[in-house]
N, C-alpha and C. Protein backbone atom coordinates (compact mmCIF):
# COMPACT_ATOMS: atom_id res chain seq x y z
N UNK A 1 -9.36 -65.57 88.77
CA UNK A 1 -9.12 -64.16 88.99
C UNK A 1 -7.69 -63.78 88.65
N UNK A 2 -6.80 -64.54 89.47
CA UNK A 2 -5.21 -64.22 88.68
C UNK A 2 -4.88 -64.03 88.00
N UNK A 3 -5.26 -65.40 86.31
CA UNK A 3 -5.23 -65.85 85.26
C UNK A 3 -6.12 -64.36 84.53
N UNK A 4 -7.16 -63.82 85.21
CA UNK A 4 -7.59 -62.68 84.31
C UNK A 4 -6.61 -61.96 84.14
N UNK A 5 -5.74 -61.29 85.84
CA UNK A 5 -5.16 -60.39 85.81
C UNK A 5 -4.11 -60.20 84.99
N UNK A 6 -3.47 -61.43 84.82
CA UNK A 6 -2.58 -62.16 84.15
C UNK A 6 -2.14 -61.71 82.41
N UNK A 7 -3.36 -62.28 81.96
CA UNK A 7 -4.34 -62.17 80.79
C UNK A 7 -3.90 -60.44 80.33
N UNK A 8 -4.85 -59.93 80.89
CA UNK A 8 -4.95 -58.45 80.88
C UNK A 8 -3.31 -57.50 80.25
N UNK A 9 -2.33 -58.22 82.04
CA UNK A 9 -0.84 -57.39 82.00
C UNK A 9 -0.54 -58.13 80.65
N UNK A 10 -0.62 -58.85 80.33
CA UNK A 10 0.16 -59.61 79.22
C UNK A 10 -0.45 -58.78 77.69
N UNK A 11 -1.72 -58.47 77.56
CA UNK A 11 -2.32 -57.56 77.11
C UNK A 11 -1.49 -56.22 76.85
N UNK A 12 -1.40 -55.31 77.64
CA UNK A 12 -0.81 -54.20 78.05
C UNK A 12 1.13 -54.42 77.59
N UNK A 13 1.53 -55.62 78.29
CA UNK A 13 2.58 -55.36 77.66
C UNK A 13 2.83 -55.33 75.94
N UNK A 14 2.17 -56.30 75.31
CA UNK A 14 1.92 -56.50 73.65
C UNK A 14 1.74 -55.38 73.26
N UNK A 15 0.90 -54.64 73.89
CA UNK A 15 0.40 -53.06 73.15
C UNK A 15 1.86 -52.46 73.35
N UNK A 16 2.33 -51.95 74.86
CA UNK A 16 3.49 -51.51 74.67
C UNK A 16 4.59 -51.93 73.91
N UNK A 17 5.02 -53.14 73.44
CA UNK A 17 5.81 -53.85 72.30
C UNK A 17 5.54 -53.38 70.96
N UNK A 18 4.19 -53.17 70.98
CA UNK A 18 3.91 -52.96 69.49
C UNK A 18 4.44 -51.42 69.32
N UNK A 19 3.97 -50.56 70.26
CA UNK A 19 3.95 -49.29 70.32
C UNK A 19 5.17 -48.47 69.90
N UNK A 20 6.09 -49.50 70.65
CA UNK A 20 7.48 -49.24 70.81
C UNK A 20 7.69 -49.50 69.60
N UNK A 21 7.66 -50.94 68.48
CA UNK A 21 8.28 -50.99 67.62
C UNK A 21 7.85 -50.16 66.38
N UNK A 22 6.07 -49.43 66.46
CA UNK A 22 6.15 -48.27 65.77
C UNK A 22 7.41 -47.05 66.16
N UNK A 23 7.89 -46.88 67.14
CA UNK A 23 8.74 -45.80 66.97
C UNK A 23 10.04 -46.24 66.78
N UNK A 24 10.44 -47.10 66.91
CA UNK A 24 11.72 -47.77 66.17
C UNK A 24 11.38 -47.91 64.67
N UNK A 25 10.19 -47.65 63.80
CA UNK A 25 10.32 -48.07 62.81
C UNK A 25 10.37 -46.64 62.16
N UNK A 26 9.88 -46.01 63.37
CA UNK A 26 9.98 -44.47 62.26
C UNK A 26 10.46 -43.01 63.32
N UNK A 27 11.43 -43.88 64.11
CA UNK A 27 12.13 -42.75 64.79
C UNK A 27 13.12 -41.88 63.61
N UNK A 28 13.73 -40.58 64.27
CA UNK A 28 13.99 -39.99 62.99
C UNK A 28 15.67 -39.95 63.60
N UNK A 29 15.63 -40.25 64.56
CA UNK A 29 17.35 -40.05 65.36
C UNK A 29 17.63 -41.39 65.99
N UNK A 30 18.66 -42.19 65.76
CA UNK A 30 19.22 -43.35 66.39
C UNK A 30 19.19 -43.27 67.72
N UNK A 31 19.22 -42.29 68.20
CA UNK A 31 18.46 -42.21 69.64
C UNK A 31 17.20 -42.67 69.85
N UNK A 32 16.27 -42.13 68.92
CA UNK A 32 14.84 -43.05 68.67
C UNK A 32 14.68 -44.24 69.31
N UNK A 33 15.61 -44.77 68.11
CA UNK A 33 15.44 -46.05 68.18
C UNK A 33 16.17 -46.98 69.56
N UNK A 34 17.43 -46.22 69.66
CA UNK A 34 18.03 -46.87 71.09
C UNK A 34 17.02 -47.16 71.88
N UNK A 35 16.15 -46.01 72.09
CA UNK A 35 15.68 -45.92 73.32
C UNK A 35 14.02 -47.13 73.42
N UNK A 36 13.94 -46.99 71.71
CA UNK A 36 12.43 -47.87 71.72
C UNK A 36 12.85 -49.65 71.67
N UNK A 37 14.13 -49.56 71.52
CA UNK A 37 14.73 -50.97 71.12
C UNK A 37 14.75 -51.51 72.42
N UNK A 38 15.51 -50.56 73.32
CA UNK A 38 15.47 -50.44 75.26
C UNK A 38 13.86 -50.90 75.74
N UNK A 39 13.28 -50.12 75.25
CA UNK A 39 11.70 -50.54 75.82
C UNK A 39 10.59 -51.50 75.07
N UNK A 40 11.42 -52.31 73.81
CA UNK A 40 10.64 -53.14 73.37
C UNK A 40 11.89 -54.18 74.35
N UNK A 41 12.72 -54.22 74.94
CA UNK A 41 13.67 -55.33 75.85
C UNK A 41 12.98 -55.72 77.24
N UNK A 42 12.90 -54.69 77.33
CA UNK A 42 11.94 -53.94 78.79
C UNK A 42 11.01 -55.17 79.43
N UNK A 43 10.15 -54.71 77.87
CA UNK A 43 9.02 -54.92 77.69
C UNK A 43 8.58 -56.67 77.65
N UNK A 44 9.64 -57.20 76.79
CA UNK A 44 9.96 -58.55 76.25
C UNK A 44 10.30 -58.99 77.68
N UNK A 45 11.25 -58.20 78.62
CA UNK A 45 11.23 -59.22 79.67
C UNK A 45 9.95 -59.69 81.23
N UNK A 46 9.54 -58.47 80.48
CA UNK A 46 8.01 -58.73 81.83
C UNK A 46 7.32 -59.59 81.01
N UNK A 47 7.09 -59.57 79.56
CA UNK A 47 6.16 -60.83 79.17
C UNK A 47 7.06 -62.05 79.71
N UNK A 48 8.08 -62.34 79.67
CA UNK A 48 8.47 -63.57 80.21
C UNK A 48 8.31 -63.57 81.50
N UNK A 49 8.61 -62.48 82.52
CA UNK A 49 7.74 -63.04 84.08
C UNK A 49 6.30 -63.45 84.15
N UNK A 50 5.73 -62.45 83.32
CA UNK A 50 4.09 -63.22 83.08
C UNK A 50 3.92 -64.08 82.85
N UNK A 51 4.84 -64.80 81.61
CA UNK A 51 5.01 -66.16 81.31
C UNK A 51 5.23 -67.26 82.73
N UNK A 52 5.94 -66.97 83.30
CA UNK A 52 6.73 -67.47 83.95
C UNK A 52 5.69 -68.08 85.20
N UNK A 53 4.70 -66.73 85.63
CA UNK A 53 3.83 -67.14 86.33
C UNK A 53 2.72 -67.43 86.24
N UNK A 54 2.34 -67.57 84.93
CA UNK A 54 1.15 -68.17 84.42
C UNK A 54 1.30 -69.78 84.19
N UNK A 55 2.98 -70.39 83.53
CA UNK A 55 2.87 -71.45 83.57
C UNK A 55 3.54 -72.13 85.06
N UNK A 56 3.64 -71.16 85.53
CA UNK A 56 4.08 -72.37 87.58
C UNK A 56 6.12 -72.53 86.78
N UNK A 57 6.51 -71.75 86.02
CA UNK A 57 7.97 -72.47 85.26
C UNK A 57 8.90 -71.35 85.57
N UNK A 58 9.71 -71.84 86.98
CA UNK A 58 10.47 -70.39 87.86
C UNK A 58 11.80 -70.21 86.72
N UNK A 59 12.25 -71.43 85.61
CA UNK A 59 13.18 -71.07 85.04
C UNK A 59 13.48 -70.10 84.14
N UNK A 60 11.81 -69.80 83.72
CA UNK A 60 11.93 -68.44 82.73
C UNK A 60 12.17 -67.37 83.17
N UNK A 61 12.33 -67.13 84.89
CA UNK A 61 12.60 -66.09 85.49
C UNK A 61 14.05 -66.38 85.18
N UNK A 62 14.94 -67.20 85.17
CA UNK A 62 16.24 -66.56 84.90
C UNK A 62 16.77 -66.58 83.52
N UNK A 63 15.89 -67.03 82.61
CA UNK A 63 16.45 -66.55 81.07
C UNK A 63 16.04 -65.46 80.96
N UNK A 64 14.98 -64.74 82.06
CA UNK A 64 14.76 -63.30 81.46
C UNK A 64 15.91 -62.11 82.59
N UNK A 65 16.10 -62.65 83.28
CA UNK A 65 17.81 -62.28 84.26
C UNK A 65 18.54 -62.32 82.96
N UNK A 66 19.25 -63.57 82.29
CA UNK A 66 19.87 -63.21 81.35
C UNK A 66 19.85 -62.56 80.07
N UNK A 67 18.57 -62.52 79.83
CA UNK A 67 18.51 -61.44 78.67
C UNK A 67 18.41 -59.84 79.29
N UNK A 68 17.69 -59.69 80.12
CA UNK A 68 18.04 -58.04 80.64
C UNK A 68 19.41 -57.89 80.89
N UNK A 69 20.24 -58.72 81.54
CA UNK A 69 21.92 -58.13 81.23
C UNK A 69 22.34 -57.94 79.96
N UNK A 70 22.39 -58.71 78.97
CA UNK A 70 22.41 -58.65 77.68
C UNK A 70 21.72 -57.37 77.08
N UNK A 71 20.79 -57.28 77.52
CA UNK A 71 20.14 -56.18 76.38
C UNK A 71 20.89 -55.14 77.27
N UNK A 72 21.36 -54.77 78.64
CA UNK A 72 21.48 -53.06 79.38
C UNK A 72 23.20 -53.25 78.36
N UNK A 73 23.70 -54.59 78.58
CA UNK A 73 25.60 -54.16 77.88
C UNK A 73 24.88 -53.96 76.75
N UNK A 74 23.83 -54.19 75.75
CA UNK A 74 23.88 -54.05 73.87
C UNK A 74 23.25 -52.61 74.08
N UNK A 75 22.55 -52.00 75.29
CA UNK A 75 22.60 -50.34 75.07
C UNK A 75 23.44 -49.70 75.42
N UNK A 76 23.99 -49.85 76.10
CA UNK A 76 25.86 -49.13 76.68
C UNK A 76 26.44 -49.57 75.62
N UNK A 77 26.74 -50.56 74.85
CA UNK A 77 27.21 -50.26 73.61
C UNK A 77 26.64 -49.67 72.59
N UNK A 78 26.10 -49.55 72.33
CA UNK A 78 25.29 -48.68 71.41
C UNK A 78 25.90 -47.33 71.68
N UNK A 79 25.15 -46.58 72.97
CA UNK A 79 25.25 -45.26 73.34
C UNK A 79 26.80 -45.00 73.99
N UNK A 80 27.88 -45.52 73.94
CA UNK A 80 29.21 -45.22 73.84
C UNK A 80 29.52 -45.15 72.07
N UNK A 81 29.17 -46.39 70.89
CA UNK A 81 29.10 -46.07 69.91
C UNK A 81 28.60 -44.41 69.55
N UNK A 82 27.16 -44.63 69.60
CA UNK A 82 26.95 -42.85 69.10
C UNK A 82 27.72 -41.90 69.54
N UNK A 83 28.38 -42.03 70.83
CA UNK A 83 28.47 -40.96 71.40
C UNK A 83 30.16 -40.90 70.72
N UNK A 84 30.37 -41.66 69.84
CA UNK A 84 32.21 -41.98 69.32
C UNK A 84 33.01 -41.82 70.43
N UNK A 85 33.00 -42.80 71.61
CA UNK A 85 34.27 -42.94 72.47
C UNK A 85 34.45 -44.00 72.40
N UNK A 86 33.93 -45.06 71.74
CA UNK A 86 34.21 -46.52 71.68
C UNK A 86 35.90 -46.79 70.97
């Protein structure tokens, strides 16, 4: 039953990944894309908790700790870039 539920979210997130990287591929404002680049990160890090608890492996919970810090400083840089106060 878990392993369905499991199954399924892992499902749902892929679609949202994909979804996202259609609008990063044809956003029309770098904002677009900030924001779909943000939610394909998002996105990338709940597949690794899914991961994480599908294989019993608590360490992928903190490479995905370290990549969500990483990705929130690479959008604060970004959106200080656009915004030219960098």
């Amino acid at each position: 039953m878990v392993n369905t539920i499991l199954t399924i979210a892992m499902a749902i997130i892929l679609l949202s990944i994909a979804i996202s990287m259609i609008r990063f591929l044809i956003g029309k404002t770098s904002v677009d894309r900030v924001i779909a680049f943000d939610i394909m990160t998002v996105s990338s890090i709940a597949l690794i908790a899914v991961l994480a608890k599908m294989t019993g492996r608590i360490i992928y919970l903190d490479i995905a700790l370290v990549y969500g810090l990483l990705s929130f400083l690479a959008v604060i840089i970004i959106a200080k870039y656009l915004e030219k106060s960098l």
